[in-house]
PDB file of N, CA and C in Angstrom:
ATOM      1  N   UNK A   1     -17.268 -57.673  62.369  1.00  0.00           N
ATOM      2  CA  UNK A   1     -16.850 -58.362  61.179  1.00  0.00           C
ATOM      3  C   UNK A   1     -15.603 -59.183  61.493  1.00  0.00           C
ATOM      4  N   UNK A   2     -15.669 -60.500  60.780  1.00  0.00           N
ATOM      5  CA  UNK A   2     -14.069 -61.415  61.195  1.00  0.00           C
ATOM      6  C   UNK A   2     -13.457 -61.048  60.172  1.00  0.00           C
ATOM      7  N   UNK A   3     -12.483 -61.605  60.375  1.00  0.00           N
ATOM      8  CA  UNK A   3     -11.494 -61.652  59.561  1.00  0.00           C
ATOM      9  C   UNK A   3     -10.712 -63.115  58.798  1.00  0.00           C
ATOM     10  N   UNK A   4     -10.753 -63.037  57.954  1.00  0.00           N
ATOM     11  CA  UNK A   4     -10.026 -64.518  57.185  1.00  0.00           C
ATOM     12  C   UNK A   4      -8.954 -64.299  56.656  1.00  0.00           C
ATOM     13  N   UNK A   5      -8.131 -65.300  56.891  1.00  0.00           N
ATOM     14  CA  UNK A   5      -6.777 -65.070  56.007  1.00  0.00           C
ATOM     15  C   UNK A   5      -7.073 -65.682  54.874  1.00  0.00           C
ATOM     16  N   UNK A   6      -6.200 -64.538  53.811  1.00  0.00           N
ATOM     17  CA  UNK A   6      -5.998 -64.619  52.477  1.00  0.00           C
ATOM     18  C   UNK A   6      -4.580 -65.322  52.301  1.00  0.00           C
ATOM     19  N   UNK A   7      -4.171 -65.871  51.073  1.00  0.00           N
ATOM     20  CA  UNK A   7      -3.029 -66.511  50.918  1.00  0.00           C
ATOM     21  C   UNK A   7      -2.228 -65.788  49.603  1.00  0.00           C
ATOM     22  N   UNK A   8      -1.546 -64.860  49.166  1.00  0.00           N
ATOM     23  CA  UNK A   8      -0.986 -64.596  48.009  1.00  0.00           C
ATOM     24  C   UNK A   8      -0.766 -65.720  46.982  1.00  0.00           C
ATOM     25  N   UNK A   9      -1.025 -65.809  45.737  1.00  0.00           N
ATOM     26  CA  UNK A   9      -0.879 -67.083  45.096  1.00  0.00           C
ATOM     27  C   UNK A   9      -0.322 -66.378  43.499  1.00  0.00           C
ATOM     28  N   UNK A  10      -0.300 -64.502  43.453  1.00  0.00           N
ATOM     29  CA  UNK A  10       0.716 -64.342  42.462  1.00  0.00           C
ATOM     30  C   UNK A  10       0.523 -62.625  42.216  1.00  0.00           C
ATOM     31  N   UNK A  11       2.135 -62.086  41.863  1.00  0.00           N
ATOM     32  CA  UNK A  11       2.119 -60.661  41.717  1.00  0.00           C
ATOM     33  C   UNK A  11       1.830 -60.127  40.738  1.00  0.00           C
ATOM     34  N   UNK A  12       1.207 -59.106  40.594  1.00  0.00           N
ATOM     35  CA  UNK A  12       0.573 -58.517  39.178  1.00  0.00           C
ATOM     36  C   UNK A  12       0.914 -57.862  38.621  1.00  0.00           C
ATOM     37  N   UNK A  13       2.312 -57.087  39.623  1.00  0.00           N
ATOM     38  CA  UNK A  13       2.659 -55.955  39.180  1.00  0.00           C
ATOM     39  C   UNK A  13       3.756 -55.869  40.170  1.00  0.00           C
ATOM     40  N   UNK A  14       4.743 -54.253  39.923  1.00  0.00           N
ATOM     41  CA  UNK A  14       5.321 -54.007  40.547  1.00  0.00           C
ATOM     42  C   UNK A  14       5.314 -53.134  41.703  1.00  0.00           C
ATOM     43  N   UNK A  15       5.422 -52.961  42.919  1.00  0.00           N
ATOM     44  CA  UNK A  15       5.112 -51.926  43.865  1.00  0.00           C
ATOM     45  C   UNK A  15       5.318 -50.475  43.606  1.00  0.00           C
ATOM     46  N   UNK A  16       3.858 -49.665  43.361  1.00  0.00           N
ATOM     47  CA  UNK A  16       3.803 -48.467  43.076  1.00  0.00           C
ATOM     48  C   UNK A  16       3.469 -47.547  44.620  1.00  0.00           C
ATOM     49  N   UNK A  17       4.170 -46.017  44.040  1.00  0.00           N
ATOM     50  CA  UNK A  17       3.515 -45.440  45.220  1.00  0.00           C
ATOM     51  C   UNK A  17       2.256 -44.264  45.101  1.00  0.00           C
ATOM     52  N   UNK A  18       1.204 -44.685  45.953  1.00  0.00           N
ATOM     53  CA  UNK A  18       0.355 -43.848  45.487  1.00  0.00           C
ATOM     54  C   UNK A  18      -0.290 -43.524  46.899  1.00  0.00           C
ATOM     55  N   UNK A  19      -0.654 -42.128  46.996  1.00  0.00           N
ATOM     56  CA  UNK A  19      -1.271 -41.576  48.410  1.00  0.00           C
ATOM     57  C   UNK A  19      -0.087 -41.606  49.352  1.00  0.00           C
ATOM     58  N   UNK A  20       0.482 -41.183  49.130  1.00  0.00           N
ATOM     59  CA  UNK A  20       2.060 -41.542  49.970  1.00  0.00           C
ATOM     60  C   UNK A  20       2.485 -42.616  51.019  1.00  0.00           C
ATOM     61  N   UNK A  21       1.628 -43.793  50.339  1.00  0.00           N
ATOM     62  CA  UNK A  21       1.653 -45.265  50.431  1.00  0.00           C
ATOM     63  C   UNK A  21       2.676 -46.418  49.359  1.00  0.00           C
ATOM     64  N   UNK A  22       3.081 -47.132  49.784  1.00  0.00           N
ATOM     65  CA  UNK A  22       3.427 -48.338  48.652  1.00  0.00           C
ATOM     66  C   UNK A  22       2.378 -49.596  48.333  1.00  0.00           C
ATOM     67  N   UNK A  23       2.168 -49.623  46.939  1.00  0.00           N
ATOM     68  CA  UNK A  23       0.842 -50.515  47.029  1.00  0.00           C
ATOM     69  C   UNK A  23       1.836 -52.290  46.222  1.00  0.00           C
ATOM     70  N   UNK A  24       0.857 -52.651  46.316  1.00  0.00           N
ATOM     71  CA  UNK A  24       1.246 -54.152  44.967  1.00  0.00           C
ATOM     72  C   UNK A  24      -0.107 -54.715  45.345  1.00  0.00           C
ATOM     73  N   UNK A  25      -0.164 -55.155  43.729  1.00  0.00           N
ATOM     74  CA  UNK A  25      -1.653 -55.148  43.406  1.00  0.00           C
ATOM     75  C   UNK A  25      -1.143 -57.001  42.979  1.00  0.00           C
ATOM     76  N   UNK A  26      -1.689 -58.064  43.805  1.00  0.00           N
ATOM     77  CA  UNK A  26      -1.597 -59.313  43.791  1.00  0.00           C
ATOM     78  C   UNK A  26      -3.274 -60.102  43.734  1.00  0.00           C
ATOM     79  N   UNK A  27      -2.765 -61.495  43.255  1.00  0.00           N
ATOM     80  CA  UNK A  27      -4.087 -62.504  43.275  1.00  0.00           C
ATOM     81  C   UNK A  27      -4.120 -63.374  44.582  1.00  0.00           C
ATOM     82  N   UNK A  28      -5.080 -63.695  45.087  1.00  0.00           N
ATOM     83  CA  UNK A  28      -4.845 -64.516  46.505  1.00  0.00           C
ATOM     84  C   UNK A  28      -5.968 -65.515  46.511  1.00  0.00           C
ATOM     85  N   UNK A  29      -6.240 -66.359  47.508  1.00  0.00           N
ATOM     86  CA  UNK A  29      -6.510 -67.451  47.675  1.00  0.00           C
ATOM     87  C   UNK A  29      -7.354 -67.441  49.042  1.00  0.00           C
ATOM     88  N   UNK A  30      -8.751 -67.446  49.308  1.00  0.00           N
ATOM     89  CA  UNK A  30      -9.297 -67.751  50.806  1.00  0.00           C
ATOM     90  C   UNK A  30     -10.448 -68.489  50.901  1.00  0.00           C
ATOM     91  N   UNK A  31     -10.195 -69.207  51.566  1.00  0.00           N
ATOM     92  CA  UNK A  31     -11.009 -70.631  51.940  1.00  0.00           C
ATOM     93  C   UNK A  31     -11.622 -70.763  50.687  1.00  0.00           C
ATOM     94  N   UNK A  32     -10.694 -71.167  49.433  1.00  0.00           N
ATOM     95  CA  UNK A  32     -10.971 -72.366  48.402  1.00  0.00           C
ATOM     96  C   UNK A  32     -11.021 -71.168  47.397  1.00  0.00           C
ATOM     97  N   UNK A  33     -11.328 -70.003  47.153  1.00  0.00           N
ATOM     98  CA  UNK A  33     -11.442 -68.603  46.658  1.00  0.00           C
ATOM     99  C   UNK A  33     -10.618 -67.775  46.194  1.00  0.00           C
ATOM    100  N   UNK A  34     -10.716 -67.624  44.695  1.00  0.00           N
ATOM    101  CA  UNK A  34      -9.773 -67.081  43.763  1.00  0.00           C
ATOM    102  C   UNK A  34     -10.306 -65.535  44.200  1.00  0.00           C
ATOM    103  N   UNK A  35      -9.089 -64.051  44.468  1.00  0.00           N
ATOM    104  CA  UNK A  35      -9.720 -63.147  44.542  1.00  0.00           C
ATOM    105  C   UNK A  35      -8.170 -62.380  43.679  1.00  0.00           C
ATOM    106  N   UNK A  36      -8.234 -60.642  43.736  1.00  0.00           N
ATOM    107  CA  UNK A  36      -7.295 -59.796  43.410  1.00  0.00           C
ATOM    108  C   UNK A  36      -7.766 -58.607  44.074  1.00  0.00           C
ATOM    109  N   UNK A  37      -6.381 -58.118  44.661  1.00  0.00           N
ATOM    110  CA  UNK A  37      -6.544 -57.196  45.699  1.00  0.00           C
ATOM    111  C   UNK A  37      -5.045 -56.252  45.705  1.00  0.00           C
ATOM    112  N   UNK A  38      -5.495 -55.205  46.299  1.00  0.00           N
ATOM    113  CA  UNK A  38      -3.894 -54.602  46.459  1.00  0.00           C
ATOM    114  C   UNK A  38      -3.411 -54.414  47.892  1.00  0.00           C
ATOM    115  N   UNK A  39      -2.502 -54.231  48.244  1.00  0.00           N
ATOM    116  CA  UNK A  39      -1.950 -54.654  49.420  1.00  0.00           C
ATOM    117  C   UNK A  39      -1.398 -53.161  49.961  1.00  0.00           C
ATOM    118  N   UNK A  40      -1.275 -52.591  50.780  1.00  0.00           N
ATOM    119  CA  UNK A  40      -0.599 -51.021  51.197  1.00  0.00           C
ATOM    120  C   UNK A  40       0.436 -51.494  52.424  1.00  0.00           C
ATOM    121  N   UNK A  41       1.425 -50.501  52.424  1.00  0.00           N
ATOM    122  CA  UNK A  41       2.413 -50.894  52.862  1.00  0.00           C
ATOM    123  C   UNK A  41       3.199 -49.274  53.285  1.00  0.00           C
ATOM    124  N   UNK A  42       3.807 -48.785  54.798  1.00  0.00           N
ATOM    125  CA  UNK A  42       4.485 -47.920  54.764  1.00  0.00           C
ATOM    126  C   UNK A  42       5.548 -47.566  53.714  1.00  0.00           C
ATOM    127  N   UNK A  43       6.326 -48.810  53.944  1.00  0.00           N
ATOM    128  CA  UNK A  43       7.921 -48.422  53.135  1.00  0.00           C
ATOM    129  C   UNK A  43       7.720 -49.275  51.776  1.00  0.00           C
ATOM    130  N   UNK A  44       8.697 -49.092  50.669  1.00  0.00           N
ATOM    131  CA  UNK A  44       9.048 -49.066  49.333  1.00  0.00           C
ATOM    132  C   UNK A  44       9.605 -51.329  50.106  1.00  0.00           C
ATOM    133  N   UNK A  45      10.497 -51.214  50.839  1.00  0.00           N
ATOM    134  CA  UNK A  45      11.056 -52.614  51.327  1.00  0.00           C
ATOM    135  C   UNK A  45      10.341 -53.736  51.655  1.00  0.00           C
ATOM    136  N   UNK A  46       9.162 -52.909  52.842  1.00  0.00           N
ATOM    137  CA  UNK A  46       7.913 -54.035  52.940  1.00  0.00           C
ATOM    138  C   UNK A  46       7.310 -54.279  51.391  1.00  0.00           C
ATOM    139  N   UNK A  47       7.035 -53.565  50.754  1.00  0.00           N
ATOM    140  CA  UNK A  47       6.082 -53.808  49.578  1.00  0.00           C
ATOM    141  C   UNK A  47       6.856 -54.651  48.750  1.00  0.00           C
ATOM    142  N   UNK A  48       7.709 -54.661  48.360  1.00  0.00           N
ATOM    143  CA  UNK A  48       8.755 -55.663  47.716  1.00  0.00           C
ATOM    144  C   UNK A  48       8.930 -56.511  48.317  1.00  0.00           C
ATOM    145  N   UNK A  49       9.156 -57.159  49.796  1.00  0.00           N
ATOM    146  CA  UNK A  49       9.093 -58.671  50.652  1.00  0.00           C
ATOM    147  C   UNK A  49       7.891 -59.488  50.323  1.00  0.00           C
ATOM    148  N   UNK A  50       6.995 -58.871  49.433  1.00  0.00           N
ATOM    149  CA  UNK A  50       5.567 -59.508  49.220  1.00  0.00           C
ATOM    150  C   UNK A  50       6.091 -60.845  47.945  1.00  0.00           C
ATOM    151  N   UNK A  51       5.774 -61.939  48.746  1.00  0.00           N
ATOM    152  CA  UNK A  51       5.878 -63.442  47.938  1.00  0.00           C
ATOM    153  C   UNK A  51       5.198 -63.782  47.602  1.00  0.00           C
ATOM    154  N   UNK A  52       4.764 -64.996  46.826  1.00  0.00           N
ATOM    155  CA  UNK A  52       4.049 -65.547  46.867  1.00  0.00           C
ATOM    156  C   UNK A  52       3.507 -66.775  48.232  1.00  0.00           C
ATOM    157  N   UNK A  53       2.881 -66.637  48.963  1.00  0.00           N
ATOM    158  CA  UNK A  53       2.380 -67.641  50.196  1.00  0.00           C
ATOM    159  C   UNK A  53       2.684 -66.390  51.310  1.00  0.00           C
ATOM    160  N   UNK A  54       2.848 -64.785  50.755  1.00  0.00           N
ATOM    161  CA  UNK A  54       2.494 -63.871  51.934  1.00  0.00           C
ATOM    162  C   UNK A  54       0.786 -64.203  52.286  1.00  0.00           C
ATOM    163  N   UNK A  55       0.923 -63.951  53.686  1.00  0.00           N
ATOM    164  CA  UNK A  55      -0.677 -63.987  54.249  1.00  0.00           C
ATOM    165  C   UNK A  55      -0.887 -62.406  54.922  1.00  0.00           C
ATOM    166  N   UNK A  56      -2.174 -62.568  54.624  1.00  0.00           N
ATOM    167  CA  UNK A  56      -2.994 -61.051  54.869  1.00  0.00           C
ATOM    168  C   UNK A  56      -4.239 -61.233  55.732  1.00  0.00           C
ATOM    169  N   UNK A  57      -4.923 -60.715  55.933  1.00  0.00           N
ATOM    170  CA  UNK A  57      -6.236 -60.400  56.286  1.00  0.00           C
ATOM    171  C   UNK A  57      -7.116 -59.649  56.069  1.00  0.00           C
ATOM    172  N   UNK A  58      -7.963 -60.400  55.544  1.00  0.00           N
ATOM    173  CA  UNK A  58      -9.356 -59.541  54.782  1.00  0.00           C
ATOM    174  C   UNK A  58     -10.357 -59.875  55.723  1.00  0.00           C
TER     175      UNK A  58
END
């Protein structure tokens, strides 16, 4: 399976912790494609650096 980058294009919420993870649940953007997804993250700091025009991979 490939992989495509996603583009953050807006936050939905604030970074929760759940599964002894940090999540933020954002809308993103891939090749022309409106989607919403949540994002996991070790620390409470990464999950909060999440911008808008963070890139991911789905």
């Amino acid at each position: 399976m490939n992989l495509i980058d996603c583009y953050v294009t807006g936050i939905l919420g604030a970074p929760y912790r759940k599964f002894g993870c940090w999540w933020v649940d954002v809308e993103y953007v891939s090749e022309g494609r409106p989607g919403k997804s949540n994002l996991m993250f070790k620390t409470e700091a990464a999950a909060k650096a999440v911008a808008i025009g963070h890139v991911f991979q789905s």
